[in-house]
Protein backbone atom coordinates (compact mmCIF):
# COMPACT_ATOMS: atom_id res chain seq x y z
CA UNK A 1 -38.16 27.95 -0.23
CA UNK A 2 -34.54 26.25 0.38
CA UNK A 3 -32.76 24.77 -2.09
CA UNK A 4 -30.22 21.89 -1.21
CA UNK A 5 -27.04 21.42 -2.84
CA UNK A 6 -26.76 17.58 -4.19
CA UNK A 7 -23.44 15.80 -5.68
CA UNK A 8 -23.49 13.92 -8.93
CA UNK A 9 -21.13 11.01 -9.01
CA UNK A 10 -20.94 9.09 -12.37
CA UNK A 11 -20.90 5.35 -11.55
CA UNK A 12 -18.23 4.07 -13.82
CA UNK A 13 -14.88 4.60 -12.11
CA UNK A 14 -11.87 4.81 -14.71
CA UNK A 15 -9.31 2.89 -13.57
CA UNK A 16 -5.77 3.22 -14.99
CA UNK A 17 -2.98 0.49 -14.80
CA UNK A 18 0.56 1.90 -13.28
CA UNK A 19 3.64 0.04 -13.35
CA UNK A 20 6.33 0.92 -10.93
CA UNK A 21 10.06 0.06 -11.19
CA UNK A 22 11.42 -0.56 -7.58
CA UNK A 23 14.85 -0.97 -8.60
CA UNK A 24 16.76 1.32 -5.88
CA UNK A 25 14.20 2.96 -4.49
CA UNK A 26 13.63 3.37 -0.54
CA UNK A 27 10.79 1.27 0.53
CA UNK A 28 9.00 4.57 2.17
CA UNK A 29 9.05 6.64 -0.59
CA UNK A 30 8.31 3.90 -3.01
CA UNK A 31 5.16 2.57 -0.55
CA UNK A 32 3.79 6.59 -0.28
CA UNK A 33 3.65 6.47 -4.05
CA UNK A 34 1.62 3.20 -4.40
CA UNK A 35 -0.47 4.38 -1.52
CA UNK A 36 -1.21 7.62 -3.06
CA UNK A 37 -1.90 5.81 -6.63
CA UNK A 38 -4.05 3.10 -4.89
CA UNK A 39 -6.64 5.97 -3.27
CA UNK A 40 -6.79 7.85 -6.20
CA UNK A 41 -5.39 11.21 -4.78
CA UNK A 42 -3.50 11.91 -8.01
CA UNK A 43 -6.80 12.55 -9.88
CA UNK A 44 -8.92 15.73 -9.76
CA UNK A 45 -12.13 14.14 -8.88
CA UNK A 46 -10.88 12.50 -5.87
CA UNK A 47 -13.22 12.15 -3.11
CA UNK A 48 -12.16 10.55 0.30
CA UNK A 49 -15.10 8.40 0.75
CA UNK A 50 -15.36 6.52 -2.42
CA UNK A 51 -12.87 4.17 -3.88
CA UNK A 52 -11.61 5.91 -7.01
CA UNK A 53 -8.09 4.29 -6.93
CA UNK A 54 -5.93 2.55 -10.06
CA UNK A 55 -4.18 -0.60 -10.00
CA UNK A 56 -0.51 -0.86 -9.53
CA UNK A 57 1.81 -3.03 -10.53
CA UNK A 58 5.62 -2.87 -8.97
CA UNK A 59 8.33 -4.77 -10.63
CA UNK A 60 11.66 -6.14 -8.97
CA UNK A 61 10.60 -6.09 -5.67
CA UNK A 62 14.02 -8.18 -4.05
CA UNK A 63 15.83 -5.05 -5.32
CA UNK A 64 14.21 -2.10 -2.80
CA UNK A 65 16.69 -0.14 -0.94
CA UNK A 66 16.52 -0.21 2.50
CA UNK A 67 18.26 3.12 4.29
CA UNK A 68 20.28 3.14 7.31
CA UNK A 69 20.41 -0.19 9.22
CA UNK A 70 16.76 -1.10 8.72
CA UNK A 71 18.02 -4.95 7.47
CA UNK A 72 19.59 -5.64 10.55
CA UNK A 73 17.81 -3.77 12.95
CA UNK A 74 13.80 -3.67 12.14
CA UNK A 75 11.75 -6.19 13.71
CA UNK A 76 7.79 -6.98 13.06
CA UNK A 77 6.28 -7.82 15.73
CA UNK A 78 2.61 -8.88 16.34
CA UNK A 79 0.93 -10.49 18.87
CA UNK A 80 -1.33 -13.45 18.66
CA UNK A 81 -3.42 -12.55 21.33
CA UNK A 82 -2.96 -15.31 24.00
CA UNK A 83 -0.27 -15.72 27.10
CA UNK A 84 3.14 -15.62 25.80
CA UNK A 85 2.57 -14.79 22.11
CA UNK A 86 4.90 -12.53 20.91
CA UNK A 87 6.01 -13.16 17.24
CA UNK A 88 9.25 -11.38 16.12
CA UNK A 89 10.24 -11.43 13.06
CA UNK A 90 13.82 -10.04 11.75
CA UNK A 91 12.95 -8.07 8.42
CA UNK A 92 15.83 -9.85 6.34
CA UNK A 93 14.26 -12.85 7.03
CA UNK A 94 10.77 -11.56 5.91
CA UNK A 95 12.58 -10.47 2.66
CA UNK A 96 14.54 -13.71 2.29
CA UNK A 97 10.95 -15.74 2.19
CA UNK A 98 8.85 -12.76 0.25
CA UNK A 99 10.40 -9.75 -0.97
CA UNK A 100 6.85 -8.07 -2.01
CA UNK A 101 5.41 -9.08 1.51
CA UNK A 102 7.91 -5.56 2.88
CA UNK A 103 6.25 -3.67 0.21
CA UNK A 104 2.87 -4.77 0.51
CA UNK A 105 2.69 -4.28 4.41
CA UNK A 106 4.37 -1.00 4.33
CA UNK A 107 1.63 0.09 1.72
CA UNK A 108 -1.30 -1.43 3.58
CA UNK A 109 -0.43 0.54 7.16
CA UNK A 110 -0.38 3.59 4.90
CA UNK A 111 -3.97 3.17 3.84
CA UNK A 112 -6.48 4.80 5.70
CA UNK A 113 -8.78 2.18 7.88
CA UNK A 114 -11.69 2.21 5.62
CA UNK A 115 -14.73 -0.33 4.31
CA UNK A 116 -12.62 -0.69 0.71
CA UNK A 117 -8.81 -1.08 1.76
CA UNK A 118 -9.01 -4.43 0.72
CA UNK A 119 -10.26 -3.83 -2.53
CA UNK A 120 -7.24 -0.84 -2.87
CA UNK A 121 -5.17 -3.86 -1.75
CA UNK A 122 -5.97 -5.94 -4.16
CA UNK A 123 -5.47 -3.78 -7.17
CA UNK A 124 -1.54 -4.01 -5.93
CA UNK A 125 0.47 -6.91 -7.62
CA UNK A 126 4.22 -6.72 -6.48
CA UNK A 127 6.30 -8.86 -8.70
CA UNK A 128 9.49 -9.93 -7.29
């Protein structure tokens, strides 16, 4: 007779409530951190395929740092799909309209591309 080896998962997740200070922090670092908080990795019953992530709250977004020449020099770019529809987009003017909009996309592209990103995504509230 074999015996199989089964994994018990309670069903009630504990989610904790982190605030983060981005006053002078680099966007990377600062973006690894959330990422890391939002999957849950910091806990010892992580598991990659469920959702066992806290919510995160980052204050003073407008005041990130931004190392070397990033302002001036990154661009996003996306494409809209049809003939001739390259958007460009300077990121000083992103952060000019929406300073949590840097933080948010550099968080979400650090996600992995599962079922519940959205969900991690929107346990993030960036407060400018």
């Amino acid at each position: 007779m074999t015996r199989t080896q089964s994994t018990h998962y309670a069903h009630k997740i504990e989610r904790a409530q982190h605030t983060l200070d981005a006053t002078g922090e680099p966007l990377g670092r600062l973006a690894s951190t959330i990422a890391a908080l939002l999957l849950g990795k910091h806990k010892a019953t992580y598991a990659p395929h469920r959702d066992m992530g806290d919510a995160v709250t980052v204050m003073h977004a407008a005041q990130v740092t931004y190392t070397g020449k990033k302002i001036e020099q990154k661009n996003y770019i996306r494409h809209t799909g049809h003939p001739g529809g390259l958007r460009i987009k300077k990121i000083q003017d992103v952060v000019a309209q929406d300073p949590g909009s840097t933080i948010r996309r550099a968080v979400s592209r650090m996600l992995p591309a599962k079922k519940f990103k959205k969900d991690m995504l929107k346990r993030l509230i960036v407060n400018a």
